[in-house]
Protein backbone atom coordinates (compact mmCIF):
# COMPACT_ATOMS: atom_id res chain seq x y z
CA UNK A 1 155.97 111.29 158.27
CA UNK A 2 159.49 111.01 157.40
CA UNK A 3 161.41 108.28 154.53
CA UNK A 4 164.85 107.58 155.13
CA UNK A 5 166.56 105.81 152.64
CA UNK A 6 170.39 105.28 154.10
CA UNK A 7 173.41 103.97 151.89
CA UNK A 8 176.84 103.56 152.95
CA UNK A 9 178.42 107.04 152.48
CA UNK A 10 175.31 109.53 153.12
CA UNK A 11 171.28 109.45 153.41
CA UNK A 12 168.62 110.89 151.72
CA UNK A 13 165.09 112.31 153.96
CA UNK A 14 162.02 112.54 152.05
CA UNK A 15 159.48 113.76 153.74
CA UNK A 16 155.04 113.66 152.07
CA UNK A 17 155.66 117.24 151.05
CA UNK A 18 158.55 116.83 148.87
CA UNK A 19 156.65 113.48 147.58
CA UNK A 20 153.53 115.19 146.46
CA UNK A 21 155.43 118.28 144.81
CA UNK A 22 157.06 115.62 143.08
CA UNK A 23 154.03 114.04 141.83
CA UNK A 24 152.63 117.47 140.97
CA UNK A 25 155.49 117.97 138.69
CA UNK A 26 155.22 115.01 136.98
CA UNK A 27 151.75 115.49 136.59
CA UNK A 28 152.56 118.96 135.00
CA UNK A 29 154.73 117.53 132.81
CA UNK A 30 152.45 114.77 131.33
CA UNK A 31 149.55 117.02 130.97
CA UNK A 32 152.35 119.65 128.83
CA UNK A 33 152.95 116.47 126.81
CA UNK A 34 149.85 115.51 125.47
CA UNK A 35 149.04 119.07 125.33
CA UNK A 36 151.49 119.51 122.42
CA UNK A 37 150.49 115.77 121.29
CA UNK A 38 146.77 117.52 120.43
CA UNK A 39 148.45 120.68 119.06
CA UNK A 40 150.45 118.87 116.41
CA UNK A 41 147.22 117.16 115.35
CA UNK A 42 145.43 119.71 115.25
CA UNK A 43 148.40 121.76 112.96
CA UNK A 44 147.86 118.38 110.95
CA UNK A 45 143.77 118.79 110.69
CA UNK A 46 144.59 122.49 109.40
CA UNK A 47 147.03 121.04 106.92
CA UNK A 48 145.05 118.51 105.07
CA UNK A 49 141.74 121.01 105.35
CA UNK A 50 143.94 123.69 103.71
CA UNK A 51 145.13 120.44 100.94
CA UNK A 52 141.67 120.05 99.92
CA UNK A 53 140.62 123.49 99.53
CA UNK A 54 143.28 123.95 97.66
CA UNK A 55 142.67 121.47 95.54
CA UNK A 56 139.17 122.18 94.64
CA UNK A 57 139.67 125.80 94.56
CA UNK A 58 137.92 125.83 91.27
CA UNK A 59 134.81 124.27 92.32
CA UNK A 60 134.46 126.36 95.32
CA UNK A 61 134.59 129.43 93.26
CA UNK A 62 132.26 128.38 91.09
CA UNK A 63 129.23 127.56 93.86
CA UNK A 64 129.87 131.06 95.18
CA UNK A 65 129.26 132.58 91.52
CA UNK A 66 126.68 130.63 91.22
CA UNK A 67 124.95 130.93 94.89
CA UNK A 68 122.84 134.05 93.87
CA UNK A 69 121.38 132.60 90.91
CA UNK A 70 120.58 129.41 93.17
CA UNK A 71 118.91 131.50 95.90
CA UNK A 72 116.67 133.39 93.55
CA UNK A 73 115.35 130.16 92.00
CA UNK A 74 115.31 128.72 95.18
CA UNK A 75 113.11 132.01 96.16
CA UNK A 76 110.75 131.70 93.14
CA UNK A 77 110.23 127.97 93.67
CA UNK A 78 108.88 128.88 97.16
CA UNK A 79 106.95 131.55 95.82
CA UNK A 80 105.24 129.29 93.03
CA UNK A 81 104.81 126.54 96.11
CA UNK A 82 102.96 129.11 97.89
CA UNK A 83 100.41 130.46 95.41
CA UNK A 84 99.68 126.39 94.41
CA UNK A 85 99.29 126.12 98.04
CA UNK A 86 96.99 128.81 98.11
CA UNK A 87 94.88 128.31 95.17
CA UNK A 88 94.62 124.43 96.23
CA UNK A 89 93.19 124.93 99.75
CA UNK A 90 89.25 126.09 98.46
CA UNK A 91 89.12 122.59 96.58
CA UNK A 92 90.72 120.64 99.36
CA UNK A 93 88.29 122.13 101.42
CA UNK A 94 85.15 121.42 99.67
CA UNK A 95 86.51 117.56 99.17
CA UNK A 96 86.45 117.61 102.79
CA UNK A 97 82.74 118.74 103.04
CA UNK A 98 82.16 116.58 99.96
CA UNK A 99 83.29 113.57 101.84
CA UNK A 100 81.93 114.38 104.93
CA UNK A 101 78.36 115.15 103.43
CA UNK A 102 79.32 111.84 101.85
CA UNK A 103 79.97 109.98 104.89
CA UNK A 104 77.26 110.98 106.79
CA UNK A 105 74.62 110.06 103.71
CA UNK A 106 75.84 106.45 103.95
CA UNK A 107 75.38 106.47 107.79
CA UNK A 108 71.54 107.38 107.43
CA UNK A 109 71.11 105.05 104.73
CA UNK A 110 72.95 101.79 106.28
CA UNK A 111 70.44 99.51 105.18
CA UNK A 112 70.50 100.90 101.05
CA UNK A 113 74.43 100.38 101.90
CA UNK A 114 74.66 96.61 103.26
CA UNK A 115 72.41 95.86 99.46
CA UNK A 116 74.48 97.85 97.20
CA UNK A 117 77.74 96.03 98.76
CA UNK A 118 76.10 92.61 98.99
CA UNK A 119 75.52 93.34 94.98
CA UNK A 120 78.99 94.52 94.65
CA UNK A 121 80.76 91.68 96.07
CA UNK A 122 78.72 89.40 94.11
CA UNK A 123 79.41 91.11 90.62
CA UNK A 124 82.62 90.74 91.60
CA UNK A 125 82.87 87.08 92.18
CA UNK A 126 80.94 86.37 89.16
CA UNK A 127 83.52 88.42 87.36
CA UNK A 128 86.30 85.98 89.18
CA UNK A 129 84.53 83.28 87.79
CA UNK A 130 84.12 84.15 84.23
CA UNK A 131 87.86 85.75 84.41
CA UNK A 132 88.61 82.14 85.39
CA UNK A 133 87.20 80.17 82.86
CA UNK A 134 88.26 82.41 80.00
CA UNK A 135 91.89 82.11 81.16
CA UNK A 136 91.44 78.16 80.69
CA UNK A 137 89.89 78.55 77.44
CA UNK A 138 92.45 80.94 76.54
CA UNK A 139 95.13 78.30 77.63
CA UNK A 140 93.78 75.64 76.17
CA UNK A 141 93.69 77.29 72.76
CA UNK A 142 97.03 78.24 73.37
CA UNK A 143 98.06 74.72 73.53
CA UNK A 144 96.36 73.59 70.17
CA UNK A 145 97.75 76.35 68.58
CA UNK A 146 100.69 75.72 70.06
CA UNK A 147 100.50 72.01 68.75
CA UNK A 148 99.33 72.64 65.45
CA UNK A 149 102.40 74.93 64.24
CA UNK A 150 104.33 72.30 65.86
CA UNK A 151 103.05 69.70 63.33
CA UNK A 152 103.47 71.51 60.43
């Protein structure tokens, strides 16, 4: 397919092929653009990282003097975590028989159970009750005393 673009003193042809090597170009050139668009911020990233190292130098030094020292505690604390550990487990163990020994005692004995916590919750509101009543004393005594340094 052939473009022809005519003016008074000459003409141009243009023909798909030229159009699209065109195009390619252009395309070339855009992409080279923004190519050195992320190399200058990325010259700019290395700039302000290099800033701030420089300016805590000091402190940076300091970690790596100290980074032995922190990896040996760090070593010891696991070590002390891991004899606990080990030590612990025998007694962890036997609470889990205990409770399972435990558990299995109140299953037989349902019956025993359903008394002792029938008697349990009834201590218990009884000891409601008389917490109760002794706050209301205790508040009303509050009050005359209360009203009696008032009068005098």
């Amino acid at each position: 397919m052939i473009f022809l673009a005519s003016a008074t003193d000459y003409s141009i042809t243009l023909n798909i092929q030229d159009f699209l090597w065109g195009l390619l170009i252009l395309s070339l050139v855009i992409l080279v653009f923004f190519i050195i668009l992320m190399i200058a911020k990325v010259i700019q990233n290395l700039s302000t990282a290099h800033k701030i190292l420089k300016l805590n130098k000091d402190y940076i030094d300091k970690i790596i003097k100290n980074a032995a020292s922190i990896s040996e505690n760090a070593d010891s604390i696991s070590g002390d975590v891991s004899h606990i550990s080990s030590s612990l487990l025998p007694t962890v163990d036997n609470i889990t028989d205990t409770t399972e020994s435990i558990t299995k005692t109140f299953k037989e004995n349902n019956p025993i159970n359903e008394i002792i916590t029938k008697v349990y919750k009834t201590l218990n509101n009884v000891n409601k009750v008389v917490s109760a009543v002794k706050n209301k004393q205790d508040k009303k005594a509050d009050k005359k005393c209360c009203k009696n340094s008032e009068e005098e």
